[in-house]
N, C-alpha and C. Protein backbone atom coordinates (compact mmCIF):
# COMPACT_ATOMS: atom_id res chain seq x y z
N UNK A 1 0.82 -1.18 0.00
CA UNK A 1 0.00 0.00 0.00
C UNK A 1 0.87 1.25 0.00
N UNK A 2 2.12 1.29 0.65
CA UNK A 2 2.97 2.15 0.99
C UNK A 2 3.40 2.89 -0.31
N UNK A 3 3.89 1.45 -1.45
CA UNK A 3 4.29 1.64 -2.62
C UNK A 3 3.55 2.47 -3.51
N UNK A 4 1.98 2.12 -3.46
CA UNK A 4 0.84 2.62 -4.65
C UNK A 4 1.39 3.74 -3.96
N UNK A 5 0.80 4.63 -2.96
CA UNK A 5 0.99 5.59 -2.31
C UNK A 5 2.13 6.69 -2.84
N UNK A 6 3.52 6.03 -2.91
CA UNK A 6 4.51 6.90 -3.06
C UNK A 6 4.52 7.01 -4.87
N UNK A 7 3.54 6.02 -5.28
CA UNK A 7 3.72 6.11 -7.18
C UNK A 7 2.62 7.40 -7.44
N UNK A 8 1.80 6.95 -6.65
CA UNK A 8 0.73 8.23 -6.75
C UNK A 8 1.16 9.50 -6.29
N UNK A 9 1.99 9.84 -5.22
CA UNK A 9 2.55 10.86 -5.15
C UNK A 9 3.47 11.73 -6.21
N UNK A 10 4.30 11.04 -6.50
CA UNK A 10 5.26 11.02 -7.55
C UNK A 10 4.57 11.25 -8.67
N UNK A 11 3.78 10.38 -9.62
CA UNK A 11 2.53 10.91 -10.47
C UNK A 11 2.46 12.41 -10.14
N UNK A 12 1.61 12.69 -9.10
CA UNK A 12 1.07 13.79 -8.73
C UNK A 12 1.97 15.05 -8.98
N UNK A 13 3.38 14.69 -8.41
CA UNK A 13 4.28 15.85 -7.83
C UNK A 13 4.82 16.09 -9.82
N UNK A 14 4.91 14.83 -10.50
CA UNK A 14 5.15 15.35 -12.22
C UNK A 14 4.50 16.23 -12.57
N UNK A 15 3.00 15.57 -11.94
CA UNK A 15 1.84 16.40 -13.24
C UNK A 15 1.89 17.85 -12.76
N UNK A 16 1.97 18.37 -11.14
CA UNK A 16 1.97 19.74 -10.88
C UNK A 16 3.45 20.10 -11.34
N UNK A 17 4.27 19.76 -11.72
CA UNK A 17 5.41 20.54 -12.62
C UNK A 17 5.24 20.83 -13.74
N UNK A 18 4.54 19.72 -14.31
CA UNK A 18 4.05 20.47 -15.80
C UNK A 18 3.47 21.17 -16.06
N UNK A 19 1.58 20.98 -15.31
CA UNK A 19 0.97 22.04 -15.25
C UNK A 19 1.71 23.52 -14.89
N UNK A 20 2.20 23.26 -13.88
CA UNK A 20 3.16 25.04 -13.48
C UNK A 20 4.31 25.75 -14.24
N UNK A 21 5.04 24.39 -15.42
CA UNK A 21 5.90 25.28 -15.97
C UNK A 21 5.41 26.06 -16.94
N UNK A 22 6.55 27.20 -17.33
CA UNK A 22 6.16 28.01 -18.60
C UNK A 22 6.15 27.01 -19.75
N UNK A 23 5.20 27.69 -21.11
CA UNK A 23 5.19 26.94 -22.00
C UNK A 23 6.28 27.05 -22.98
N UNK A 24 6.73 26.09 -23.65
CA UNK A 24 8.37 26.46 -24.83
C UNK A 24 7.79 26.92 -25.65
N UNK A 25 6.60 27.31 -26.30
CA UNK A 25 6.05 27.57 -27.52
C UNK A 25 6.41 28.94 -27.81
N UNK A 26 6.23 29.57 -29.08
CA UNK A 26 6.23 31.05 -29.39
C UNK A 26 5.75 32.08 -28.75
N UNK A 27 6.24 32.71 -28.28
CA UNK A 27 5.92 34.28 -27.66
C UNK A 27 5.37 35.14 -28.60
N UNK A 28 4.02 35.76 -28.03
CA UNK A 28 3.64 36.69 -29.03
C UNK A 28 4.15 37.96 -28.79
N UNK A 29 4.07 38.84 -29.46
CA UNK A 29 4.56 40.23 -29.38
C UNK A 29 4.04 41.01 -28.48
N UNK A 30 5.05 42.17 -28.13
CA UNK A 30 5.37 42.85 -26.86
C UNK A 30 5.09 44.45 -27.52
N UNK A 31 4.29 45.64 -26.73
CA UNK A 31 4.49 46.44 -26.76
C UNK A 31 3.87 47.17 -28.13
N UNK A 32 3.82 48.48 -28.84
CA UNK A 32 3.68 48.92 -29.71
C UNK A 32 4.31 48.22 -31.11
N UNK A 33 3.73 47.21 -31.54
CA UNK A 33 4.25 46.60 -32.88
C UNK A 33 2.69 46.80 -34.07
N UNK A 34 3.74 47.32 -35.03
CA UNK A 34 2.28 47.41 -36.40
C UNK A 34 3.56 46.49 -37.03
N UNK A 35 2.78 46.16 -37.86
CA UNK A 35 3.27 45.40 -39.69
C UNK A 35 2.50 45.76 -40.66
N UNK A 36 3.07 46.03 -41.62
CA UNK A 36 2.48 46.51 -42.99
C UNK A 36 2.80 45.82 -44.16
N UNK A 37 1.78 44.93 -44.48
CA UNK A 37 1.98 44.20 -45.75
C UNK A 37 1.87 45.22 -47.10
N UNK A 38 2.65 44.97 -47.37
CA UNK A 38 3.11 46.28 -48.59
C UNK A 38 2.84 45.72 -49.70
N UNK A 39 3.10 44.31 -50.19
CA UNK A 39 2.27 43.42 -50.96
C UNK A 39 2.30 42.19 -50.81
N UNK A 40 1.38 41.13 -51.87
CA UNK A 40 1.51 39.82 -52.04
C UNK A 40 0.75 39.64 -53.28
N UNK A 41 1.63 38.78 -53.76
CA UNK A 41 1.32 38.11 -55.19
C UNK A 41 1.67 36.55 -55.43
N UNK A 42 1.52 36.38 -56.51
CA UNK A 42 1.81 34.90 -56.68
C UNK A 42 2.41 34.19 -58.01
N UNK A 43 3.36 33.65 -58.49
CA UNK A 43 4.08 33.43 -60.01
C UNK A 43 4.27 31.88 -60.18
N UNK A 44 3.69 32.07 -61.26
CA UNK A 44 4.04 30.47 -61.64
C UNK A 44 5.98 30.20 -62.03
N UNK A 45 6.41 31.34 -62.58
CA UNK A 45 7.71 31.15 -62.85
C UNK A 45 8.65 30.87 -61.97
N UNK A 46 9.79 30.00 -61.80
CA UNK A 46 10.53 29.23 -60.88
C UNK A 46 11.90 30.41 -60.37
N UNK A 47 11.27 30.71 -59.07
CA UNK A 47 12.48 31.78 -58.36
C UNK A 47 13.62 31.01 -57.42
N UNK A 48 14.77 31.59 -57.67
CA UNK A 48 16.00 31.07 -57.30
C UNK A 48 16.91 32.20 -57.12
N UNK A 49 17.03 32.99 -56.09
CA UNK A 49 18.37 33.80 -55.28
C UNK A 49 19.82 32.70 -55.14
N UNK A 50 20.80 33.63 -56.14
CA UNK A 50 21.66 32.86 -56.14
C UNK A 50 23.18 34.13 -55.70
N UNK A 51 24.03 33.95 -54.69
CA UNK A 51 24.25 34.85 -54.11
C UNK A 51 25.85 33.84 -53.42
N UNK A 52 26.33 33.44 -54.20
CA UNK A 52 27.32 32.58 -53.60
C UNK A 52 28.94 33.27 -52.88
N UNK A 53 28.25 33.42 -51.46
CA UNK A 53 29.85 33.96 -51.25
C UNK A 53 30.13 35.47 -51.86
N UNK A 54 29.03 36.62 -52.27
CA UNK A 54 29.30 37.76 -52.20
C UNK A 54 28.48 38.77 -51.65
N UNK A 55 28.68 39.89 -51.51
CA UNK A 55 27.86 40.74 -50.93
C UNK A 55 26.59 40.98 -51.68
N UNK A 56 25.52 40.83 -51.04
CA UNK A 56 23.92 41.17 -51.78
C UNK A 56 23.26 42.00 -51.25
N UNK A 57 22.66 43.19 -52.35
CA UNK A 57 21.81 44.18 -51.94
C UNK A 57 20.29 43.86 -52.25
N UNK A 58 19.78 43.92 -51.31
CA UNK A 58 17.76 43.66 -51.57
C UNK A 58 17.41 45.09 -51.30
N UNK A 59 17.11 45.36 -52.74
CA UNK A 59 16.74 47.00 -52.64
C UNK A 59 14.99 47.03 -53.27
N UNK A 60 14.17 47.47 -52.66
CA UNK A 60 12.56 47.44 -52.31
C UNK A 60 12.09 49.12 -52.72
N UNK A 61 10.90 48.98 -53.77
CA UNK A 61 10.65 50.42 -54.54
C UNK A 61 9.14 50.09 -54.56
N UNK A 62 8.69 51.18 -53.86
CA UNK A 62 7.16 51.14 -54.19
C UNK A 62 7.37 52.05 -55.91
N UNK A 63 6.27 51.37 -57.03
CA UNK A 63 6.63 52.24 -58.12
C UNK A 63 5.21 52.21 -58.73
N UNK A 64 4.88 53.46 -59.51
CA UNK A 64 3.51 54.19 -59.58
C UNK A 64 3.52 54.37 -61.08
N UNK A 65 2.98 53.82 -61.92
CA UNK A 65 2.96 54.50 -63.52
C UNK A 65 1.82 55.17 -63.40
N UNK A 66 1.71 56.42 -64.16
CA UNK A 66 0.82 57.31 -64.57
C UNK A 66 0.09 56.87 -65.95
N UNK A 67 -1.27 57.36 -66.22
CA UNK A 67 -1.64 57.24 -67.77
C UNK A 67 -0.60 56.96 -68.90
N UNK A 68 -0.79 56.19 -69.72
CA UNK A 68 -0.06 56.33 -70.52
C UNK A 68 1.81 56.21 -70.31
N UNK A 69 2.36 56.02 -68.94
CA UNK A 69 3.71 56.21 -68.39
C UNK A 69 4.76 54.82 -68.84
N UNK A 70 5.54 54.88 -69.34
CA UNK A 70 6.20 53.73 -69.46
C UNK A 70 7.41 54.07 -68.75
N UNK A 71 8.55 52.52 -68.48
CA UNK A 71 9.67 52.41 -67.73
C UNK A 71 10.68 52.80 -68.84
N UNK A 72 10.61 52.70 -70.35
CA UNK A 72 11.64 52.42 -71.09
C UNK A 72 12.45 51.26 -70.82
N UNK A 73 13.08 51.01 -72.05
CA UNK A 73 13.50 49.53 -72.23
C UNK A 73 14.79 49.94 -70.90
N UNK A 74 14.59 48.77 -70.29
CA UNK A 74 16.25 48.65 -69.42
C UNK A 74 16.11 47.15 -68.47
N UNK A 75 17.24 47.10 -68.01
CA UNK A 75 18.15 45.02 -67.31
C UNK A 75 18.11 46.58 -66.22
N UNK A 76 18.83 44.77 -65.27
CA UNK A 76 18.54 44.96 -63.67
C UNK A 76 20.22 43.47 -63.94
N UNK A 77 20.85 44.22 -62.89
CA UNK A 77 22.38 43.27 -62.52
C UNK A 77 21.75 42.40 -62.12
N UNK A 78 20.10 42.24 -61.47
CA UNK A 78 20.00 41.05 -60.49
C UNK A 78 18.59 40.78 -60.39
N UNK A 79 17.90 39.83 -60.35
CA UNK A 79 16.29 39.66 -61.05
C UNK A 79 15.42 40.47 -60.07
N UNK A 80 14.63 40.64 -60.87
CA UNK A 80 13.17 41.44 -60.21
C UNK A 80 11.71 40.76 -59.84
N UNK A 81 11.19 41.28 -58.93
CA UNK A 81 10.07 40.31 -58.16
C UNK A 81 9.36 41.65 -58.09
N UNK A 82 7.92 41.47 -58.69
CA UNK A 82 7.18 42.64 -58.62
C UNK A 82 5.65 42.17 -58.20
N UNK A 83 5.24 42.58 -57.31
CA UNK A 83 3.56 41.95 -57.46
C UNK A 83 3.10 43.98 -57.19
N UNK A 84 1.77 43.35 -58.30
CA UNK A 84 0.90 44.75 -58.52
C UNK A 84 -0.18 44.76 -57.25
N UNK A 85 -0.01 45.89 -56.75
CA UNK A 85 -0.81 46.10 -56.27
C UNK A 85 -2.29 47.20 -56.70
N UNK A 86 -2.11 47.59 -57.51
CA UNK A 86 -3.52 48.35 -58.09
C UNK A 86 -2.93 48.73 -59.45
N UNK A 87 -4.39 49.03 -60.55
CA UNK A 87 -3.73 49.44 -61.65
C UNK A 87 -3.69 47.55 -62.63
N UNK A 88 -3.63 47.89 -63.41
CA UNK A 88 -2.75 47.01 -64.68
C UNK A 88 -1.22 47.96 -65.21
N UNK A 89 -0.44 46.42 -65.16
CA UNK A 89 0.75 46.78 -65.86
C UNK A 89 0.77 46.12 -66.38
N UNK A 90 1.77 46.53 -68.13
CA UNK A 90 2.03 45.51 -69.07
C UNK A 90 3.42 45.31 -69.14
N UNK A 91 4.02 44.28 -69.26
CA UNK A 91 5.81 43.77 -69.53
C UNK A 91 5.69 43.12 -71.04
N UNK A 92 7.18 43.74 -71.77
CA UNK A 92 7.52 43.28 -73.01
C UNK A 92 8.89 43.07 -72.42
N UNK A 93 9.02 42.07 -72.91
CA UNK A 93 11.06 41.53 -72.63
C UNK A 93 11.16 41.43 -74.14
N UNK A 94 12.82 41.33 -74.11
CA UNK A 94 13.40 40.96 -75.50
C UNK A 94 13.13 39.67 -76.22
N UNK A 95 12.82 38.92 -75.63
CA UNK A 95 12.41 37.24 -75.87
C UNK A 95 11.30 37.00 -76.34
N UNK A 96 10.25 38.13 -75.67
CA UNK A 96 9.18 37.81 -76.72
C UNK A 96 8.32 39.50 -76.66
N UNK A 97 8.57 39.64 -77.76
CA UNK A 97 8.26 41.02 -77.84
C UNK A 97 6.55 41.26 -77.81
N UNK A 98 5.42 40.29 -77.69
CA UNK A 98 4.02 40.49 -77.51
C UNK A 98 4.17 41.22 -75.23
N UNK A 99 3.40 41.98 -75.42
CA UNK A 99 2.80 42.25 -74.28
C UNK A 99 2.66 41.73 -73.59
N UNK A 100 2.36 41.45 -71.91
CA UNK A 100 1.45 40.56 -70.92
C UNK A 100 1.27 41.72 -69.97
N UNK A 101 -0.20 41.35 -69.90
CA UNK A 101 -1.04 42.27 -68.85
C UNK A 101 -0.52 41.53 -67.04
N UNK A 102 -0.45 42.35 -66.32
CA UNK A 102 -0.38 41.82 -64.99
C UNK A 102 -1.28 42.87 -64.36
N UNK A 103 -2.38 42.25 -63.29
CA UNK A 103 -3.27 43.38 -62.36
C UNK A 103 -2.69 42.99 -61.26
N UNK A 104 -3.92 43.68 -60.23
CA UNK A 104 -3.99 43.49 -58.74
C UNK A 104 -3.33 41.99 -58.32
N UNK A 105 -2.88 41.83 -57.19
CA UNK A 105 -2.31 40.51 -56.77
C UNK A 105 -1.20 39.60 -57.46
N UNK A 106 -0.90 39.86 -58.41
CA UNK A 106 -0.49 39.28 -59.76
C UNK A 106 1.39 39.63 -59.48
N UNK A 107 1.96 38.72 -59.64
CA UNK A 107 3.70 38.82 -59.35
C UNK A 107 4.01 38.74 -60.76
N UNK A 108 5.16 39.09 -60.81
CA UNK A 108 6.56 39.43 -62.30
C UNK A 108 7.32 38.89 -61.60
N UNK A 109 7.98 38.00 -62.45
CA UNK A 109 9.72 37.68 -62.30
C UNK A 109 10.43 37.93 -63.51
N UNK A 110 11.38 38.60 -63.42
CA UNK A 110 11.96 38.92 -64.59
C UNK A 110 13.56 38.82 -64.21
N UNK A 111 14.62 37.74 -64.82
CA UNK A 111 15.55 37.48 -64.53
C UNK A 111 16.78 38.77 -64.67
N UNK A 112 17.72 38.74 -64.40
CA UNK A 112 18.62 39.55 -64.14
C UNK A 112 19.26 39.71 -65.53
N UNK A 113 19.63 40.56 -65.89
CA UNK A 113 19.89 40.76 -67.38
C UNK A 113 19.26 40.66 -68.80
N UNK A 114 17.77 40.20 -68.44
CA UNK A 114 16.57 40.19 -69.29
C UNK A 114 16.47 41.90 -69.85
N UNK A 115 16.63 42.24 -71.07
CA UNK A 115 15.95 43.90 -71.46
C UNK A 115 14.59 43.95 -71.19
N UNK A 116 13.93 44.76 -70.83
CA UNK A 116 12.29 44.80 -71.02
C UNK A 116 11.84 46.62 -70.54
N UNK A 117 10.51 45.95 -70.76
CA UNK A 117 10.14 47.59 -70.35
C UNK A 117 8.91 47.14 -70.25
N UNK A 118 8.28 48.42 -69.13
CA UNK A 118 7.21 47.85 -67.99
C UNK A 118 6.23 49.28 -68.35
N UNK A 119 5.15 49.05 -68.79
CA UNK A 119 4.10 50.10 -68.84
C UNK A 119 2.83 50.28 -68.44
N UNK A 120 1.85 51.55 -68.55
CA UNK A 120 0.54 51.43 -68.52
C UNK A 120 -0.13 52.21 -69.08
N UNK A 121 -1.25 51.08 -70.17
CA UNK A 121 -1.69 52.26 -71.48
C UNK A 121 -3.19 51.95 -70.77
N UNK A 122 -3.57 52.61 -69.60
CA UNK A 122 -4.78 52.97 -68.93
C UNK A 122 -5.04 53.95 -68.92
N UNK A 123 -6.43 54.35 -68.44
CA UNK A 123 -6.31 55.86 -67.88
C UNK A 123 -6.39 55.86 -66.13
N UNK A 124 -5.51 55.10 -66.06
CA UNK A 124 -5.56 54.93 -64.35
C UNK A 124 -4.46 54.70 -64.19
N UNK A 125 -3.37 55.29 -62.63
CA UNK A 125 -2.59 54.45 -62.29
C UNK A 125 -2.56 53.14 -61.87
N UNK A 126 -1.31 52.99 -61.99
CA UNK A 126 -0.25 51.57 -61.61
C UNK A 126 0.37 51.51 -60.65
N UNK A 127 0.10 50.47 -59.75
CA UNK A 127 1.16 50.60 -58.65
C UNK A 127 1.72 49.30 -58.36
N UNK A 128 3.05 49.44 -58.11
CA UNK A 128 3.46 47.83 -57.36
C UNK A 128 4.51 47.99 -56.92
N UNK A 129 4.67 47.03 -55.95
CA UNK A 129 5.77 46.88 -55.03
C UNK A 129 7.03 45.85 -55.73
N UNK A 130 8.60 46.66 -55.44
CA UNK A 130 9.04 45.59 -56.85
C UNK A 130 10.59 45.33 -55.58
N UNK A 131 11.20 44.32 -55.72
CA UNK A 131 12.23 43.93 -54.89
C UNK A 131 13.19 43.26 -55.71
N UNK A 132 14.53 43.81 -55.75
CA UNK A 132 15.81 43.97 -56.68
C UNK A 132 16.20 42.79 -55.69
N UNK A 133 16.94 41.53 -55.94
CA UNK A 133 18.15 40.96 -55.19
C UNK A 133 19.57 41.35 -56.36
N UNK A 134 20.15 42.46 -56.18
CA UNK A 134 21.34 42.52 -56.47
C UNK A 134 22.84 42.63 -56.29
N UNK A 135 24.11 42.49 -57.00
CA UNK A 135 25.18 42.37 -56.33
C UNK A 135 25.19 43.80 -55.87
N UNK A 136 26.14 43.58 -54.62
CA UNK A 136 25.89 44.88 -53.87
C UNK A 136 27.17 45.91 -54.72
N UNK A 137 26.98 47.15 -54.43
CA UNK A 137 27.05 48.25 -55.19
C UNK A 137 26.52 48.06 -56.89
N UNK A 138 26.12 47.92 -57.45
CA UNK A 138 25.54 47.31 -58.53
C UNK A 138 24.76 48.96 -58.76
N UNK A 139 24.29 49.75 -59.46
CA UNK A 139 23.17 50.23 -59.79
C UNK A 139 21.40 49.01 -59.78
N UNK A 140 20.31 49.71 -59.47
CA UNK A 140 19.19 49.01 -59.71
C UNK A 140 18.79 48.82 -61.20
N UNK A 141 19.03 49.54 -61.66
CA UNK A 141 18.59 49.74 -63.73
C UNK A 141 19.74 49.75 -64.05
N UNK A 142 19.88 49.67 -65.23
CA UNK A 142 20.64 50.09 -66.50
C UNK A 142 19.60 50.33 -67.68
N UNK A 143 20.06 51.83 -68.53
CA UNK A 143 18.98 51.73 -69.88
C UNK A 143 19.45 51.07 -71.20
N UNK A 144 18.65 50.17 -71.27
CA UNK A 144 18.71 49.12 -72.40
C UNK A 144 18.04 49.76 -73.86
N UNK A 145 19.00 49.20 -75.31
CA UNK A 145 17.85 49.71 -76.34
C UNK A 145 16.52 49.42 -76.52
N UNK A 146 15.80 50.14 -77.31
CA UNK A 146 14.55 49.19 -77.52
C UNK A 146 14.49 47.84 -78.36
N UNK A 147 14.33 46.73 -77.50
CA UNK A 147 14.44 45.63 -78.21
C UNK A 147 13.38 45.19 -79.13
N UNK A 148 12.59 45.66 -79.37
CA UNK A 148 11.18 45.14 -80.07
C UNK A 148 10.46 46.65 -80.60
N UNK A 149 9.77 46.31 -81.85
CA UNK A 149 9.42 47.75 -82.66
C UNK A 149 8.33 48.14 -81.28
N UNK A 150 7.57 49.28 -82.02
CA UNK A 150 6.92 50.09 -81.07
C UNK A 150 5.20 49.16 -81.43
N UNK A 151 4.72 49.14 -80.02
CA UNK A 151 2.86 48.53 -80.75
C UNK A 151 2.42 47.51 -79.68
């Protein structure tokens, strides 16, 4: 009887340690914290940051076309990730010189040294959030010719 006794104790004296300790799980946030989702989109095209052993700049541009506003043809040292957030934009690269519409929610990948040029033949602005991974000191643009007639 002595035995049950001291197993049941023991039982007992575990379970009030567990119940009483703190939990290991995630801590939620402390104090005055906002977050601002600035965007999200989604691409079927296959993204890969490749960054072996040198310095990398992630440089982030909210960017606004006006009526009618185009980027002019120009490369990027290092690929571009764009999701729209309002507006339609259209992309022509050198590879295939037809148009593609991108709206609201909608991501661009456009590889690093690709020519293209990014427009909007609305009567509304364009807006989207666009994120450079490039080698660091690098410029973000370079202006490229026009690779494809005008249309």
């Amino acid at each position: 009887m002595l035995a049950k006794r001291s197993v049941f104790a023991g039982a007992a004296a575990i379970m009030l340690m567990v119940v009483m300790s703190p939990s290991a799980g995630a801590t939620p946030a402390q104090g005055d914290v906002q977050r601002t989702d600035l965007a999200e989109g989604t691409t079927d095209a296959p993204i890969a940051i490749v960054a072996v052993g040198q310095p990398t700049t992630l440089h982030v541009q909210n960017i606004v076309l006006g009526p009618a506003a185009s980027s002019g043809w120009h490369t990027h040292p290092g690929p571009e990730y764009s999701v729209i957030n309002d507006g339609i934009m259209r992309v022509r690269t050198a590879s295939d010189c037809a148009s593609t519409a991108f709206g609201a929610g909608q991501a661009i990948f456009i590889p690093a040294g690709v020519p293209h040029v990014v427009f909007n033949e609305t009567a509304q602005h364009a807006e989207a959030v666009v994120t450079y991974t490039l080698p660091a000191d690098r410029p973000v643009r370079d202006d490229a010719p026009a690779a494809c007639p005008e249309g």
